[in-house]
N, C-alpha and C. Protein backbone atom coordinates (compact mmCIF):
# COMPACT_ATOMS: atom_id res chain seq x y z
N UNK A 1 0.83 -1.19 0.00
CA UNK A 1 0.00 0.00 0.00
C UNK A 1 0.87 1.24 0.00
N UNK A 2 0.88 2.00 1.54
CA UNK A 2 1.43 3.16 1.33
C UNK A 2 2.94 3.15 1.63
N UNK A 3 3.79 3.60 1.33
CA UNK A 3 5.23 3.42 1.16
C UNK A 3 5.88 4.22 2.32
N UNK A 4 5.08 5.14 2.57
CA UNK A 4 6.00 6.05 3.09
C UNK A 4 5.86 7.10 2.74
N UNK A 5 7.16 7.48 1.89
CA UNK A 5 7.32 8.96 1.35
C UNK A 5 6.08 9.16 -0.04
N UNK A 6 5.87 10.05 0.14
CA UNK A 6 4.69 10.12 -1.56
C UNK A 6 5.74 10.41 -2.98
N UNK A 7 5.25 10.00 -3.90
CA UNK A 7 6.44 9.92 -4.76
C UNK A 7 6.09 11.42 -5.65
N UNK A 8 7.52 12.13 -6.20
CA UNK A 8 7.48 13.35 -6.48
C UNK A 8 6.66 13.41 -7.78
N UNK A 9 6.38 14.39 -8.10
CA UNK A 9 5.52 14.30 -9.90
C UNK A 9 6.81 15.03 -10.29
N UNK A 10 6.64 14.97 -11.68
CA UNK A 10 7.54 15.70 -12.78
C UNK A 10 6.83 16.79 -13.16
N UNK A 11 8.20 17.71 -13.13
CA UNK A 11 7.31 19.09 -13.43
C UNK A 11 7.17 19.13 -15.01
N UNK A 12 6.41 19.92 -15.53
CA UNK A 12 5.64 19.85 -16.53
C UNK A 12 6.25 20.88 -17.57
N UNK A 13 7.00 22.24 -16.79
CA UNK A 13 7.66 23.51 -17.80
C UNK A 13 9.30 22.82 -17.53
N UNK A 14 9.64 23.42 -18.60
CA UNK A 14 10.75 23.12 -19.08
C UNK A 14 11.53 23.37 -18.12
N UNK A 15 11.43 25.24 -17.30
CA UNK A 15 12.12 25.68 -16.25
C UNK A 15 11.99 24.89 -14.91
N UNK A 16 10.97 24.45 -14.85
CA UNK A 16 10.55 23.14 -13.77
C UNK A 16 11.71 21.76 -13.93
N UNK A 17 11.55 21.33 -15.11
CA UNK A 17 12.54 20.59 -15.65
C UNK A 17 13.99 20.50 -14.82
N UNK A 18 13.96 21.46 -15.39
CA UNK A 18 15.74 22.47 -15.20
C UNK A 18 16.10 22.80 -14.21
N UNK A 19 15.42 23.00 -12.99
CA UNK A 19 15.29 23.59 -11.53
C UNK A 19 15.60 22.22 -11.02
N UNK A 20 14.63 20.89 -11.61
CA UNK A 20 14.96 19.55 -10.86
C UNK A 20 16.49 19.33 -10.93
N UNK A 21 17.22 19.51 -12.12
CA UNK A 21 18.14 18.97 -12.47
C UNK A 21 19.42 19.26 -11.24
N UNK A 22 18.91 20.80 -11.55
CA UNK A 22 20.22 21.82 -10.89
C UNK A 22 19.74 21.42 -9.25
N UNK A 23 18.79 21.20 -8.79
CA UNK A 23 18.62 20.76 -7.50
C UNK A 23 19.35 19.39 -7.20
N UNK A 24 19.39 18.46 -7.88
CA UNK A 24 20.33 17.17 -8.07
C UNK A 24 21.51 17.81 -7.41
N UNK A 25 22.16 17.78 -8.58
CA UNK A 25 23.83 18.85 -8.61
C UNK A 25 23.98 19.52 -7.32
N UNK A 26 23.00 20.38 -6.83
CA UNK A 26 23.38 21.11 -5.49
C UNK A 26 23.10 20.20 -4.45
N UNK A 27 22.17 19.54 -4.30
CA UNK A 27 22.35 18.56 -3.19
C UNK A 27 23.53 17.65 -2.87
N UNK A 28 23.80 17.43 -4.47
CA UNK A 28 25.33 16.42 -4.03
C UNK A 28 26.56 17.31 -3.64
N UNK A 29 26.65 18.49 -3.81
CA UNK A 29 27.64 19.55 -3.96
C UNK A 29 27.26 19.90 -2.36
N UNK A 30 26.39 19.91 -2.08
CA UNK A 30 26.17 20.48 -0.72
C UNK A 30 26.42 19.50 0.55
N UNK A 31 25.79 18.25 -0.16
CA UNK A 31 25.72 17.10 0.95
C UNK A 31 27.66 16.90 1.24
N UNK A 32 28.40 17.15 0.16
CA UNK A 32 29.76 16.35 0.21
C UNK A 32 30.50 17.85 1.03
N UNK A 33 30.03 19.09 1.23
CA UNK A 33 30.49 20.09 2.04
C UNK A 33 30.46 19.93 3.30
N UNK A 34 28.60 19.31 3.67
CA UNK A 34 28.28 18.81 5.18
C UNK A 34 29.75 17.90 5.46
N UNK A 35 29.76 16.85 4.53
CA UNK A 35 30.44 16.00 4.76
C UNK A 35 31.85 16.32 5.40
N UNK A 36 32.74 17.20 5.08
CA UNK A 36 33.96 18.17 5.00
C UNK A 36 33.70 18.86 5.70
N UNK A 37 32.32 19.38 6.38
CA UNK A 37 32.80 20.33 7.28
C UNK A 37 32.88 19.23 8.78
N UNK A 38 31.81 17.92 9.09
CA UNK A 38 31.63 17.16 9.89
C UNK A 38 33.05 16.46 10.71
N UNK A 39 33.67 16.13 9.06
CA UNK A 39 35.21 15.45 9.62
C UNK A 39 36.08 16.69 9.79
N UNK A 40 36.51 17.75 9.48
CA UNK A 40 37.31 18.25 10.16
C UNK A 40 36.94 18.87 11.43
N UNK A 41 35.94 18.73 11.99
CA UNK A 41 35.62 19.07 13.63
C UNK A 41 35.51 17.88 14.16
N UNK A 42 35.31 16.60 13.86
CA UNK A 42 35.88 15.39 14.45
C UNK A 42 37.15 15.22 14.52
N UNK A 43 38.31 15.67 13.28
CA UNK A 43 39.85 15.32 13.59
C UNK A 43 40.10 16.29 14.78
N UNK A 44 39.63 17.40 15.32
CA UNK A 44 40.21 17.78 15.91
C UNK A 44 39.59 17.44 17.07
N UNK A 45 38.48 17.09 17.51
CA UNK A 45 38.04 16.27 18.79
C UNK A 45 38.78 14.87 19.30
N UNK A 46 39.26 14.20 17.88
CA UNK A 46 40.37 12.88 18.27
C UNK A 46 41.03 13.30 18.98
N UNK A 47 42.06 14.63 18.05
CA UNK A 47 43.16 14.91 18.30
C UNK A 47 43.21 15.52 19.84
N UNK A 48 41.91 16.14 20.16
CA UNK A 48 42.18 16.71 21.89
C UNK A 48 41.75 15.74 22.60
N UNK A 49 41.23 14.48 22.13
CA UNK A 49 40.87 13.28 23.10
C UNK A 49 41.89 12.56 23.30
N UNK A 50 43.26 12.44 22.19
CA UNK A 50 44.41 11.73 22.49
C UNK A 50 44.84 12.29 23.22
N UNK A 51 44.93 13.76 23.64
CA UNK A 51 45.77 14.74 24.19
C UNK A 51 47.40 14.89 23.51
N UNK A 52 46.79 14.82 22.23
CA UNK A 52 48.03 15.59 20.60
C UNK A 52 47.75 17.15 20.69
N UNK A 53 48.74 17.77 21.42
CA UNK A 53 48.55 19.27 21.36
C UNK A 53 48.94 20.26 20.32
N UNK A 54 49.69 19.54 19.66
CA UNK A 54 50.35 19.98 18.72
C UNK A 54 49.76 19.58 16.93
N UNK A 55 49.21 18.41 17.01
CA UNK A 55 47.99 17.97 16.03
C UNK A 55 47.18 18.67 16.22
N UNK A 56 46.51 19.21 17.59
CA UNK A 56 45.45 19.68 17.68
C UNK A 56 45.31 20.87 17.53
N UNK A 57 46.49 22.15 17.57
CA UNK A 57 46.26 23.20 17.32
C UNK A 57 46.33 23.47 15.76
N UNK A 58 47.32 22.58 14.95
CA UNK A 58 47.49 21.86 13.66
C UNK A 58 46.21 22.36 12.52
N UNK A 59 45.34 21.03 13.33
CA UNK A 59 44.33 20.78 12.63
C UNK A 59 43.04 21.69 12.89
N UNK A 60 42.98 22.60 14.29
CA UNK A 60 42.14 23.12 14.31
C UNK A 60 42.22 24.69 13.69
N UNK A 61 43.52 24.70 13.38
CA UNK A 61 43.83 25.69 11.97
C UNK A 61 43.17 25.67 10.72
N UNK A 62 43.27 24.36 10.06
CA UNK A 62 42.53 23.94 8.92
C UNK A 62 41.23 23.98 9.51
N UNK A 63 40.66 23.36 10.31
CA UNK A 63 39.30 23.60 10.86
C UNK A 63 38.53 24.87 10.53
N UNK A 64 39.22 25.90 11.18
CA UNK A 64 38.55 27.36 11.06
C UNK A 64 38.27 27.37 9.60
N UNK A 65 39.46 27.38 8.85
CA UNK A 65 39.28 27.77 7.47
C UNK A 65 37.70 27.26 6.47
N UNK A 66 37.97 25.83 7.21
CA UNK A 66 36.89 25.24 6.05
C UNK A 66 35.86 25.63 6.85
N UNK A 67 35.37 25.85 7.62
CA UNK A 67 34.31 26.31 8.92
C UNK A 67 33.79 26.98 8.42
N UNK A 68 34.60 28.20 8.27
CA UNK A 68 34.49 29.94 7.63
C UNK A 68 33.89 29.82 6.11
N UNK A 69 34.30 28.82 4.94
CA UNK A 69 33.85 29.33 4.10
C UNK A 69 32.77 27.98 3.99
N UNK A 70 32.37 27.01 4.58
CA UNK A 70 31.40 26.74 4.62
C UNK A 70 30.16 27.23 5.25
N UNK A 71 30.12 28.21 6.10
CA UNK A 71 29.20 28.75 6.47
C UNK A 71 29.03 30.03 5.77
N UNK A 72 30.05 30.57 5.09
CA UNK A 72 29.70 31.71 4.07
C UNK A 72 28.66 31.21 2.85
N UNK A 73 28.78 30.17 2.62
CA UNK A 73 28.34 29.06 1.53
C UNK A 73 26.86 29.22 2.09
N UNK A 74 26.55 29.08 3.14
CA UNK A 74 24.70 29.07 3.65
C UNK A 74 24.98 27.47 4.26
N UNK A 75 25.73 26.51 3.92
CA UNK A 75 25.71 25.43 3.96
C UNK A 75 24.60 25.00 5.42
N UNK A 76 26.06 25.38 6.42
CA UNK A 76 25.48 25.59 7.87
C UNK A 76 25.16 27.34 8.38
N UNK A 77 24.65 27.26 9.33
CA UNK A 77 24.72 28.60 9.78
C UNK A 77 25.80 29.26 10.19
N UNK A 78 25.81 30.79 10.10
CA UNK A 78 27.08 31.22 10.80
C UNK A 78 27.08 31.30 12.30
N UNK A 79 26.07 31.08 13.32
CA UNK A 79 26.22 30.85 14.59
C UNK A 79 26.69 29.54 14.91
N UNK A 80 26.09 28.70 14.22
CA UNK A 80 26.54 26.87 13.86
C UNK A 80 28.69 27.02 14.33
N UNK A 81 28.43 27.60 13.01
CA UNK A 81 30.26 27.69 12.77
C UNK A 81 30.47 28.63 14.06
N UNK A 82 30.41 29.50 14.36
CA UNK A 82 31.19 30.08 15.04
C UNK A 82 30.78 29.59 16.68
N UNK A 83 29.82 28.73 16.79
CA UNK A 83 29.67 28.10 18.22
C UNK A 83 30.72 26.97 17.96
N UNK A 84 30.78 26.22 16.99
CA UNK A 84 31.78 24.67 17.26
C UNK A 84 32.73 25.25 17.39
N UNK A 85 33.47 26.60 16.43
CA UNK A 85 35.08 27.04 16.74
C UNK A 85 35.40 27.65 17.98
N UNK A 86 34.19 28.05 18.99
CA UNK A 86 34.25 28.62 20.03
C UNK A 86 34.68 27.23 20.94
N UNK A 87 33.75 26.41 20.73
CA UNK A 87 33.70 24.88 21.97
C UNK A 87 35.10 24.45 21.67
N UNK A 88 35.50 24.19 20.48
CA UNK A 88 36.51 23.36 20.10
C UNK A 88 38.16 24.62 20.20
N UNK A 89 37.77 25.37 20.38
CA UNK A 89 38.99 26.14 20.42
C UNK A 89 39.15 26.53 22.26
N UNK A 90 38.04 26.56 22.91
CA UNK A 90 38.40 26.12 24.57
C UNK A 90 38.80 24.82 24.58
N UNK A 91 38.70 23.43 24.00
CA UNK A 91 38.82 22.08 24.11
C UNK A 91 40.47 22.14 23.65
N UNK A 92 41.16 22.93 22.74
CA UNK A 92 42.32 22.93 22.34
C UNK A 92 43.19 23.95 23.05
N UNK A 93 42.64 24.86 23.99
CA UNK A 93 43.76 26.02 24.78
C UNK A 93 43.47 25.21 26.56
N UNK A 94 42.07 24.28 26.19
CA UNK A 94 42.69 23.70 27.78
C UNK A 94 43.50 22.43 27.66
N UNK A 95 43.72 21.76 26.61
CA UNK A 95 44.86 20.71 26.22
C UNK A 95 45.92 21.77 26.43
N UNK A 96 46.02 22.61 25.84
CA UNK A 96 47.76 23.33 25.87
C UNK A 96 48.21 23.51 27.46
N UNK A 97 47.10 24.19 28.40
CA UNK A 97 47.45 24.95 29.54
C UNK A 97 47.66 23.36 30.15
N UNK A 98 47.01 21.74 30.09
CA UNK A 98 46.97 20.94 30.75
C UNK A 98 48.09 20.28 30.67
């Protein structure tokens, strides 16, 4: 009977068409950003769970970066980004002082 999800119709104008397509494309383009922004705030949670202080300030360098222009992107929010670099950058200056 019912499946679940209801299944999409096909749009009917050409620009409808064309909107599906480019929605494809951005979902995969977007989903593989989530993806990239997820693991580099996990390497650096390893890295302060091993207590690697020096990995960890390392990587939470690269962190910011991709942070910053993934949330310029809309991807995530910019409070999103700038709350994990806040948590994770106390998690990496109390490894240093420890």
């Amino acid at each position: 009977m019912a499946s679940g999800k209801p299944k999409k119709k096909n749009p009917r104008l050409a620009s409808g068409r064309k909107r599906a397509r480019q929605d494809v494309k951005l979902n995969s383009a977007n989903t593989s950003l989530r993806s990239k922004y997820r693991t580099v705030v996990k390497n650096v949670e390893k890295a302060v769970a091993a207590g690697d202080k020096t990995k960890a300030t390392e990587l939470f360098g690269k962190m910011q970066s991709v942070v910053d222009a993934i949330a310029d992107k809309g991807i995530f929010h910019k409070n999103k980004a700038a709350r994990d670099k806040s948590r994770l950058s106390a998690k990496v200056k109390a490894l240093a002082t420890a």
